[in-house]
N, C-alpha and C. Protein backbone atom coordinates (compact mmCIF):
# COMPACT_ATOMS: atom_id res chain seq x y z
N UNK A 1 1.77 106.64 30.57
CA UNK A 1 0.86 107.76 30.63
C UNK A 1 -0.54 107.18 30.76
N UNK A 2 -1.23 107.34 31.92
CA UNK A 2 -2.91 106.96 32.27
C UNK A 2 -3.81 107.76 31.76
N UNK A 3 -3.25 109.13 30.95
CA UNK A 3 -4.36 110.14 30.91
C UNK A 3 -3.78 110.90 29.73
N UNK A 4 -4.97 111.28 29.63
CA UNK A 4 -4.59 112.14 28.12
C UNK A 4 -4.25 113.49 28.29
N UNK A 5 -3.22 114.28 27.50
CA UNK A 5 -2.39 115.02 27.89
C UNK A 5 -3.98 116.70 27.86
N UNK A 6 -3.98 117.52 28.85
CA UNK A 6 -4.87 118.32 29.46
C UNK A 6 -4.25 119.84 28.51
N UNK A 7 -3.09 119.81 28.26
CA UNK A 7 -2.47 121.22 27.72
C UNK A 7 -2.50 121.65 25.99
N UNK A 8 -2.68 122.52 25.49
CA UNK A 8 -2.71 123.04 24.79
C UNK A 8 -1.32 123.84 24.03
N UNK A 9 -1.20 123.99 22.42
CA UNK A 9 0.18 124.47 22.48
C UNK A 9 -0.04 125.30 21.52
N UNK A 10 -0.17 126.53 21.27
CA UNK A 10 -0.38 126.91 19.63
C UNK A 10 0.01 126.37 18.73
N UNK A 11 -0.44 126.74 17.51
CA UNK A 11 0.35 126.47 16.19
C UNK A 11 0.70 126.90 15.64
N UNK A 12 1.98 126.15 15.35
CA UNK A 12 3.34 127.18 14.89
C UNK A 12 2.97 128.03 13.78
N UNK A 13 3.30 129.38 14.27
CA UNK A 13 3.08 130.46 13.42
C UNK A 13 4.46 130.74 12.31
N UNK A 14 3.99 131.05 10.85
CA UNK A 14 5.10 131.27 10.00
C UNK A 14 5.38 130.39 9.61
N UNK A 15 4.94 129.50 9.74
CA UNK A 15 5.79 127.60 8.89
C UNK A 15 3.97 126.89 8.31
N UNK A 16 4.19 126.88 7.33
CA UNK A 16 3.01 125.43 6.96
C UNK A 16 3.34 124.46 7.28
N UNK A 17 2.14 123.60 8.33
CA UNK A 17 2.90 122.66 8.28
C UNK A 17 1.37 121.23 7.96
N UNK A 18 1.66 120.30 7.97
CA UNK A 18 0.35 119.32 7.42
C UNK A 18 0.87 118.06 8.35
N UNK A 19 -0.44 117.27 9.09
CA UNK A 19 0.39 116.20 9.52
C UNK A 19 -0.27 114.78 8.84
N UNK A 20 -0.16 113.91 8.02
CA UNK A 20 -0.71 113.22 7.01
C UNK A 20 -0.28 111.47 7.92
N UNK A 21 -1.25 111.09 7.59
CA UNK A 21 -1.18 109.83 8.19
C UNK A 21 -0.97 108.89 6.72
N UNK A 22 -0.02 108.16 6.53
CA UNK A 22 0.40 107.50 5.42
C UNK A 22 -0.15 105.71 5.47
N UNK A 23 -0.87 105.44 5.03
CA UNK A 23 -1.70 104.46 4.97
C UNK A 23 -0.73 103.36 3.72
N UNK A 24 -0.24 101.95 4.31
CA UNK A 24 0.50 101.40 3.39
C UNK A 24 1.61 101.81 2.99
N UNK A 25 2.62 102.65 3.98
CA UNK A 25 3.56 103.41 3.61
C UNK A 25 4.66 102.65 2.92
N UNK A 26 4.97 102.76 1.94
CA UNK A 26 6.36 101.88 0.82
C UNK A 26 7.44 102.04 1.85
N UNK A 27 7.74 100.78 1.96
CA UNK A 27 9.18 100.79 2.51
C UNK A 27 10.24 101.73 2.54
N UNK A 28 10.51 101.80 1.08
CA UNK A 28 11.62 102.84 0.91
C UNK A 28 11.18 104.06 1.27
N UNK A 29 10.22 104.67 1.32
CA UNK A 29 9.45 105.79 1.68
C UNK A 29 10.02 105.92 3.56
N UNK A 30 9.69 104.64 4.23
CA UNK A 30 10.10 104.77 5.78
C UNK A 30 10.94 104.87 5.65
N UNK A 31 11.50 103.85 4.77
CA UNK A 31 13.52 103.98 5.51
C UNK A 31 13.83 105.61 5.35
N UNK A 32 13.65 106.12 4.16
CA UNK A 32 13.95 107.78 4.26
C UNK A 32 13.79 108.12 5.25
N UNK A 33 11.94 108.18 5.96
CA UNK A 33 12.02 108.93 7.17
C UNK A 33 12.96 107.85 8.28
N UNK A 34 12.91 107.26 8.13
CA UNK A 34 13.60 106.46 9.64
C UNK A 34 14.80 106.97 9.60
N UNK A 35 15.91 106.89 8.12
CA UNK A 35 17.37 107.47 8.40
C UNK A 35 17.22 108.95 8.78
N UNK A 36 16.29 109.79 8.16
CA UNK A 36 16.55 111.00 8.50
C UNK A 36 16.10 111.31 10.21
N UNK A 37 15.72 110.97 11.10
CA UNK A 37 15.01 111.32 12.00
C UNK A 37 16.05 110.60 12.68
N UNK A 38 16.06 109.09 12.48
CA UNK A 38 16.82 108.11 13.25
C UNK A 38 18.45 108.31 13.33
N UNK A 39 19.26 108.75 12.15
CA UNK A 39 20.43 108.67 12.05
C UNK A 39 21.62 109.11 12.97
N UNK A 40 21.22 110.39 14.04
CA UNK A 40 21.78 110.78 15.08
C UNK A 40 21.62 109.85 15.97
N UNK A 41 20.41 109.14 16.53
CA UNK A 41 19.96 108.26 17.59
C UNK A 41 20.20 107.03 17.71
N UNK A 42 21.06 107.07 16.23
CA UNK A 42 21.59 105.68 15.74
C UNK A 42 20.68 104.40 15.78
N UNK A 43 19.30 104.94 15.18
CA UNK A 43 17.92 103.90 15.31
C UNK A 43 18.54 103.03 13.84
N UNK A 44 18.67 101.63 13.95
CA UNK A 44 19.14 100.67 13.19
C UNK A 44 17.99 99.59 13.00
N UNK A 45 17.28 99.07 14.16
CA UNK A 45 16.53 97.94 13.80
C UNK A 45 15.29 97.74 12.34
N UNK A 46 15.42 99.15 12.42
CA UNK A 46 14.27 98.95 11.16
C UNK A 46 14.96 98.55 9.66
N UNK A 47 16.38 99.21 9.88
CA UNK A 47 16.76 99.44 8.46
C UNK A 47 17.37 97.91 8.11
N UNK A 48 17.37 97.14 9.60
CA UNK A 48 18.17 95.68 9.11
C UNK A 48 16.76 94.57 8.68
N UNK A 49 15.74 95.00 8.65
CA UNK A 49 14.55 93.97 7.97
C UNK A 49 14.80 94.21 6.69
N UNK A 50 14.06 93.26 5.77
CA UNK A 50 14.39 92.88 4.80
C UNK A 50 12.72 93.54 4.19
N UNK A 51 13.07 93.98 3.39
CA UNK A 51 11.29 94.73 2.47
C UNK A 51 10.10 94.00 2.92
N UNK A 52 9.88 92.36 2.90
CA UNK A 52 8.94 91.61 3.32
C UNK A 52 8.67 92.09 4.83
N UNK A 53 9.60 91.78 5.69
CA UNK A 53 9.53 92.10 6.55
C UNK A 53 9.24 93.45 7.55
N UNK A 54 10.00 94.23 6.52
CA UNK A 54 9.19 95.84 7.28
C UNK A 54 7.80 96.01 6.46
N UNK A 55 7.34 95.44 5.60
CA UNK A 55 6.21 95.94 4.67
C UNK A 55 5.38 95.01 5.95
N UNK A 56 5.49 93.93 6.29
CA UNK A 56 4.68 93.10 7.07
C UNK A 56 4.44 93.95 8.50
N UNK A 57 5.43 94.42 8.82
CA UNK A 57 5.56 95.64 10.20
C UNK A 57 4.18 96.94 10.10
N UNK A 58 4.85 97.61 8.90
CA UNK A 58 4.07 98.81 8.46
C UNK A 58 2.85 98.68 8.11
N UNK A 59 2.44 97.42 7.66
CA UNK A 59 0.88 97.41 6.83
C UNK A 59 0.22 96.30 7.71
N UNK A 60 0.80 96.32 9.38
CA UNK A 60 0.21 95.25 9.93
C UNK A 60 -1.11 96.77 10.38
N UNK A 61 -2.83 96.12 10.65
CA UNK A 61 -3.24 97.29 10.45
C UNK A 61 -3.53 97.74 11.97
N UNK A 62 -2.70 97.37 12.99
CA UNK A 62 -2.23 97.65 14.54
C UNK A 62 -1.31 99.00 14.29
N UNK A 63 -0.53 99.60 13.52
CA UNK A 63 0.74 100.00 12.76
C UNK A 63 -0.41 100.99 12.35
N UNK A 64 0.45 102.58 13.03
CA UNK A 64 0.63 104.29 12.29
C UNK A 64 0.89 104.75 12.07
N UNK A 65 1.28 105.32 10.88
CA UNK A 65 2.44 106.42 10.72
C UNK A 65 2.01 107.25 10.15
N UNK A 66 2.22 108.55 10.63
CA UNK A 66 1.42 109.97 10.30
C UNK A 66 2.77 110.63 9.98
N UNK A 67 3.13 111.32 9.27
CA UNK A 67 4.54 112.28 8.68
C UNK A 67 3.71 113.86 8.61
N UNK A 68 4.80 114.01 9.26
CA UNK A 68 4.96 115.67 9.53
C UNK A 68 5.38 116.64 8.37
N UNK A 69 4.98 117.08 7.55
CA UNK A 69 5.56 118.18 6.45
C UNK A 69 5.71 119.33 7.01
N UNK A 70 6.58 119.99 6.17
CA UNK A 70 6.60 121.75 6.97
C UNK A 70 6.98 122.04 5.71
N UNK A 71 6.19 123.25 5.42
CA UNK A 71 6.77 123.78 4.22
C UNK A 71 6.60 123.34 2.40
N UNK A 72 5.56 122.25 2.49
CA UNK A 72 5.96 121.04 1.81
C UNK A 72 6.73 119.88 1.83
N UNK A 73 7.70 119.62 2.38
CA UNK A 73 8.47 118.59 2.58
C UNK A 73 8.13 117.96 4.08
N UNK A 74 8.76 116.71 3.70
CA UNK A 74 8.80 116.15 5.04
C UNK A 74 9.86 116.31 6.19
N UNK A 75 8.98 116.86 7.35
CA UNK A 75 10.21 117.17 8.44
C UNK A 75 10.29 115.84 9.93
N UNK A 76 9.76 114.98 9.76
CA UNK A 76 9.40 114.00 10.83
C UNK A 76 8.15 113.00 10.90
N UNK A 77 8.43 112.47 11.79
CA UNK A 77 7.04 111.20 11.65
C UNK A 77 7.30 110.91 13.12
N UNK A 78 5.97 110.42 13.36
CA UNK A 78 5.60 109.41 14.88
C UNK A 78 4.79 108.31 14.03
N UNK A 79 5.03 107.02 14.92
CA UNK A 79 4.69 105.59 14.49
C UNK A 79 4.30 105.33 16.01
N UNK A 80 2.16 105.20 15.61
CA UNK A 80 2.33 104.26 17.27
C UNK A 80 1.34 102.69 16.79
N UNK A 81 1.45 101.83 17.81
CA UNK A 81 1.27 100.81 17.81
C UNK A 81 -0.04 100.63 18.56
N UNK A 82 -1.00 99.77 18.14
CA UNK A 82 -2.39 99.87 19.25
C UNK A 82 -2.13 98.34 19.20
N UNK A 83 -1.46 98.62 20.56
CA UNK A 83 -0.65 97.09 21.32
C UNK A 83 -2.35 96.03 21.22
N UNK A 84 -3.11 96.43 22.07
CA UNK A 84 -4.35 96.21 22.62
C UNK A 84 -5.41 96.73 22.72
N UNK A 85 -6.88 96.89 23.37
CA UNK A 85 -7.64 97.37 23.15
C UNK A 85 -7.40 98.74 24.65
N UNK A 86 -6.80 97.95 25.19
CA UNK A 86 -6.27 98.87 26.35
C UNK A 86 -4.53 99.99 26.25
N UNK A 87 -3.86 99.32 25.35
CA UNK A 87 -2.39 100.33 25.32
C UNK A 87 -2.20 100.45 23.86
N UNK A 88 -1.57 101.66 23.67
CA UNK A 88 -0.77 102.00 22.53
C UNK A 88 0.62 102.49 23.17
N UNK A 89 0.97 102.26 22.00
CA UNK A 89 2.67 102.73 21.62
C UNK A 89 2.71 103.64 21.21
N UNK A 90 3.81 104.71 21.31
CA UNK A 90 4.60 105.63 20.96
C UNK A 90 5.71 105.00 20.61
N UNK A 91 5.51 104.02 18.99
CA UNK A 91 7.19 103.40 18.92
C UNK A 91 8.32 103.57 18.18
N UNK A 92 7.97 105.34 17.32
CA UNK A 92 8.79 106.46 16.93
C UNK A 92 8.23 107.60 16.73
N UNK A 93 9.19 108.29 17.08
CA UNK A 93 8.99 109.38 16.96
C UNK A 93 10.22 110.77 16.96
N UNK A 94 9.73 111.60 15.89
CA UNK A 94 11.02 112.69 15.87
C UNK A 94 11.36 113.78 14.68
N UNK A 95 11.84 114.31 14.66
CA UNK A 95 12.03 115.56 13.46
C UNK A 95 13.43 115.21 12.72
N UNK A 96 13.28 115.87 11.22
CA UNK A 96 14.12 116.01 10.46
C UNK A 96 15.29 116.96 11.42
N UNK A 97 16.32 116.93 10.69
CA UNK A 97 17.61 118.19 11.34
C UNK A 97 16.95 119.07 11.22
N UNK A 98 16.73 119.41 9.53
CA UNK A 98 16.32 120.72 9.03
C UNK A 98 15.04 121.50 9.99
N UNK A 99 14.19 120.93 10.68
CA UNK A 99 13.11 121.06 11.63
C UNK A 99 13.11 121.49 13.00
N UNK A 100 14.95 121.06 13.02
CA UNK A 100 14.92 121.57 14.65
C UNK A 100 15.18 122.83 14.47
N UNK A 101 14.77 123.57 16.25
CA UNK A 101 15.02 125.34 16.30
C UNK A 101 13.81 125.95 15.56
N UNK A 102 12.82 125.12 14.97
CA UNK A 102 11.37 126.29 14.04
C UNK A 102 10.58 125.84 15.48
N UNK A 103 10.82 125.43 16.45
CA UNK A 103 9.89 125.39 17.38
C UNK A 103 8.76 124.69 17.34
N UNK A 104 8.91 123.55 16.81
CA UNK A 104 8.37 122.60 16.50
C UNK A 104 7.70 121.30 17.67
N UNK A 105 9.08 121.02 17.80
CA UNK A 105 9.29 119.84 18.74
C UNK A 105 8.11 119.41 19.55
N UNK A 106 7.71 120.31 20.98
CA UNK A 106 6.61 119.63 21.76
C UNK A 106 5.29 119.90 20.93
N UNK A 107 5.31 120.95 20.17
CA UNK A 107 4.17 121.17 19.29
C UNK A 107 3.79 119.53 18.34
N UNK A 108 5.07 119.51 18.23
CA UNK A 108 4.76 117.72 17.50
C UNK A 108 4.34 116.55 18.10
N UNK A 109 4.82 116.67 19.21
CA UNK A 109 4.67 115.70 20.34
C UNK A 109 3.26 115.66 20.91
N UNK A 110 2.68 116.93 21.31
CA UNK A 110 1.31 116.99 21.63
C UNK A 110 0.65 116.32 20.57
N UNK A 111 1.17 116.63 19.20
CA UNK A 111 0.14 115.87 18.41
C UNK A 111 -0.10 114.19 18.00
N UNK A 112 1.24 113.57 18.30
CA UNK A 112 1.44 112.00 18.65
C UNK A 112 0.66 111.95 19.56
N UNK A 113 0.79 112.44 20.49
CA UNK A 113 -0.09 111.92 21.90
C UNK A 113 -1.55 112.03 21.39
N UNK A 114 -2.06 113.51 21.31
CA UNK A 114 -3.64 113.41 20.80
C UNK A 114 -3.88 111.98 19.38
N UNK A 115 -3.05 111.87 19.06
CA UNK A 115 -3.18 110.44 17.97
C UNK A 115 -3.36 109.21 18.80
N UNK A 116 -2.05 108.79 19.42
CA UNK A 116 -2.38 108.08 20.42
C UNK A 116 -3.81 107.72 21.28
N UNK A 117 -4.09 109.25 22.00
CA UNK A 117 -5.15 108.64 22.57
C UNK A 117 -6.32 108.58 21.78
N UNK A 118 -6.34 108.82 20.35
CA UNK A 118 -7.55 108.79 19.78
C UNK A 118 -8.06 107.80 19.83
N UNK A 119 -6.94 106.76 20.09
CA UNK A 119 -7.43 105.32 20.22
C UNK A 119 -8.55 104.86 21.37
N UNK A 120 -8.54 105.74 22.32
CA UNK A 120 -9.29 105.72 23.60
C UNK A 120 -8.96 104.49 24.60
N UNK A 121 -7.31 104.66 24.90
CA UNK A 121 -6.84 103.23 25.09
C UNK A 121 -6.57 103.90 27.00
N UNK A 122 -6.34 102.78 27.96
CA UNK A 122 -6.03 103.23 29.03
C UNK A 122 -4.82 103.88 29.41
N UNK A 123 -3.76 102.85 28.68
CA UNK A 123 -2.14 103.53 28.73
C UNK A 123 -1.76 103.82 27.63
N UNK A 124 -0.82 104.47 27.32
CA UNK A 124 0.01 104.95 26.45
C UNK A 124 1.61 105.11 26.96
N UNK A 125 2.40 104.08 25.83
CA UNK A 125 3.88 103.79 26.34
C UNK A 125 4.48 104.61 25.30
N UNK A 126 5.99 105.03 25.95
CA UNK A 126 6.96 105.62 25.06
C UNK A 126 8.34 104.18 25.67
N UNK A 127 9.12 104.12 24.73
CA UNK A 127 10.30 103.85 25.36
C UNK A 127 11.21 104.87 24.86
N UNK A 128 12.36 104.97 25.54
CA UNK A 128 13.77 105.66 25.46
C UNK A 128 14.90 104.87 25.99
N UNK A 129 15.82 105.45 25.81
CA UNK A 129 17.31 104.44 26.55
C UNK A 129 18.09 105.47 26.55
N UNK A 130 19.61 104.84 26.52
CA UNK A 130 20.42 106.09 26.34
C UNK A 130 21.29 106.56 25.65
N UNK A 131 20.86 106.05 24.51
CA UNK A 131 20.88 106.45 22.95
C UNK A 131 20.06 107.65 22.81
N UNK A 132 19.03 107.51 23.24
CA UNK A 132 18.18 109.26 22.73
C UNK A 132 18.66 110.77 23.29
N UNK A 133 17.79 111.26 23.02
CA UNK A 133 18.21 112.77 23.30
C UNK A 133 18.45 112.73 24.76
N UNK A 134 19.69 113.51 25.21
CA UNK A 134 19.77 113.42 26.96
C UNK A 134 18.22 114.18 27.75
N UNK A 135 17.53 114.36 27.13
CA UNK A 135 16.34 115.48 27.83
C UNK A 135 15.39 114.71 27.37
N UNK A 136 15.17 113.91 26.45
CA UNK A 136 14.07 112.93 26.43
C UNK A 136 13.10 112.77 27.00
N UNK A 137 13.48 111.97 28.24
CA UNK A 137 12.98 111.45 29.35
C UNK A 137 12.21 112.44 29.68
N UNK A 138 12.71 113.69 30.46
CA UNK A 138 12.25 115.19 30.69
C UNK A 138 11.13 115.42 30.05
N UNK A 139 11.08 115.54 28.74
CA UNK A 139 10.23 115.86 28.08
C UNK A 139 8.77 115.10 28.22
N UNK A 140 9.23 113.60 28.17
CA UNK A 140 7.87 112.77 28.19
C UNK A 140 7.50 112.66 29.66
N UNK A 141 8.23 113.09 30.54
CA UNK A 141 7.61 113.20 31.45
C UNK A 141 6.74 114.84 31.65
N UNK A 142 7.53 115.92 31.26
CA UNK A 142 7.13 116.78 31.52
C UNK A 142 5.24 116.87 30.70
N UNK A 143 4.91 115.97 29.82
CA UNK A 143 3.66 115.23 29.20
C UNK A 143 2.86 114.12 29.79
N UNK A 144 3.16 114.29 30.69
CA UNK A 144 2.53 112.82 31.61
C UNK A 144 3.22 111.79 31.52
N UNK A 145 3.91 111.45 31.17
CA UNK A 145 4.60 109.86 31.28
C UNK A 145 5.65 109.59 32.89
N UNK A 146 4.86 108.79 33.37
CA UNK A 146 6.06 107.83 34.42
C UNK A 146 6.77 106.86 34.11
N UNK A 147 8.25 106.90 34.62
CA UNK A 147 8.91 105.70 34.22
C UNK A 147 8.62 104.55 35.08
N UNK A 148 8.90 103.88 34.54
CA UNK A 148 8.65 102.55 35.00
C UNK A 148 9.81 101.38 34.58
N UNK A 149 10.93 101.98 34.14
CA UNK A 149 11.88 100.78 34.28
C UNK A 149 13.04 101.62 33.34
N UNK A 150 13.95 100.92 33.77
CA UNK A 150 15.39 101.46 32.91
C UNK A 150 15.71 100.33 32.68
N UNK A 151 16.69 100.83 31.44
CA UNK A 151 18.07 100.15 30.40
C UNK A 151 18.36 100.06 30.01
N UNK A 152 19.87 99.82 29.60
CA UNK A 152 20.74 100.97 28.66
C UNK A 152 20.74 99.87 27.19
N UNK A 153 20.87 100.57 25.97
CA UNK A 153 20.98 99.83 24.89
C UNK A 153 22.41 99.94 24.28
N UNK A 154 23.05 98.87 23.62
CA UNK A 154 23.98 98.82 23.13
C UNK A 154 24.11 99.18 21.57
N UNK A 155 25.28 100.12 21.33
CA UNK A 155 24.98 100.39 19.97
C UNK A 155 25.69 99.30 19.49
N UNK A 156 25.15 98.97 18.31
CA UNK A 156 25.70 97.95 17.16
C UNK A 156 25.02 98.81 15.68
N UNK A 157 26.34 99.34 15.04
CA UNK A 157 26.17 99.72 14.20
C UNK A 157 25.75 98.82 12.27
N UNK A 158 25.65 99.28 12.17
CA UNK A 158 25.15 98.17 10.49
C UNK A 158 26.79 97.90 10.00
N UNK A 159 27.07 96.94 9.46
CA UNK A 159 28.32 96.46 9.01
C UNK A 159 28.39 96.83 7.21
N UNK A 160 28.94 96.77 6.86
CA UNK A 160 28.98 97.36 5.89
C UNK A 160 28.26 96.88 4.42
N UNK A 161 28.48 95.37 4.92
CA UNK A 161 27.47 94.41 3.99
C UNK A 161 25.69 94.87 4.28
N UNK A 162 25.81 95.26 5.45
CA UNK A 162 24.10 96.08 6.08
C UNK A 162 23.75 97.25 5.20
N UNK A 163 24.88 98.20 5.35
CA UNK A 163 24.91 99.59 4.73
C UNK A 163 24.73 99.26 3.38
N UNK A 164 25.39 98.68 2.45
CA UNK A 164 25.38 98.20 0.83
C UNK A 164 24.11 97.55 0.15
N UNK A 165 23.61 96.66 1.26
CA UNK A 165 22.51 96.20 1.25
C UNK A 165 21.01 97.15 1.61
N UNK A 166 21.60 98.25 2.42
CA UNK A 166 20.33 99.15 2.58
C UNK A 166 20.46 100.41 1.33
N UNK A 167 21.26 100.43 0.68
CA UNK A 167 21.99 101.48 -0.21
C UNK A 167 20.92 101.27 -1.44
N UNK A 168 21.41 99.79 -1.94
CA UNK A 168 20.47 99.24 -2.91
C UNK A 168 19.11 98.96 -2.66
N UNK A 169 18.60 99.29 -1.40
CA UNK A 169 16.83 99.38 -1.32
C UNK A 169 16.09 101.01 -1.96
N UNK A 170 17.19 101.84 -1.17
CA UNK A 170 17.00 103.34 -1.10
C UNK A 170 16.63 103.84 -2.92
């Protein structure tokens, strides 16, 4: 995406919602949002670092994560990356279950992006594969994004010594 998104979306009427940027976010705090958002999409890489290691990720101060509440609770998060002085990342992003169908979705998305470009960067990247939602793509394009490359990811699920080991972080 070369440009910052031009459209406007209301705000969702009938739902409170708050979007809080979490500064130093506790590990165990992400992994929550990461399983809840991630767990259909079968997003794994985060949950196989080790506390040092995602705390070193999250509190590198390139690293954003703003969480979405609705209602009081948390319904989603976007995480972007300010690669450079020229690109950021879009390098999660997504809603709780409980979140989908309140009409949420691009309403959320517009607001990653306006985060994104707050950075005042030239590009702005998303990736996807084909693990994500089949309409994905659609979507970030239907927001300005061109693709620029495909390829497919392989699932490898957590083994069970992974799962036991992420059990006892939680």
């Amino acid at each position: 995406m070369r440009a910052a998104p031009k459209q406007s979306l209301p705000f969702p009427v009938n739902i409170q919602t708050a979007l809080m940027r979490v500064a130093e976010i506790p590990p165990a705090y992400y992994r929550f949002l990461y399983l809840q958002v991630g767990r259909r999409w079968h997003w794994v890489d985060r949950l196989r670092l080790d506390d040092e290691a995602l705390t070193a990720v999250l509190h590198d101060k390139r690293n954003c994560v703003t969480v979405l509440y609705v209602n009081g609770a948390p319904a989603g998060f976007f995480e972007v990356l300010h690669v450079d002085e020229d690109t950021v990342e879009l390098t999660h992003f997504g809603l709780f279950e409980r979140a989908l169908g309140l009409g949420l979705g691009k309403w959320f998305l517009l607001q990653a992006l306006y985060g994104c470009w707050s950075y005042g960067p030239k590009v702005v990247k998303v990736q996807t594969n084909n693990l994500d939602h089949p309409r994905a793509i659609q979507l970030y394009q239907r927001f300005g994004f061109s693709p620029v490359a495909t390829r497919e990811d392989q699932l490898v699920p957590l083994s069970e010594d992974e799962l036991l080991s992420l059990v006892a972080k939680l």
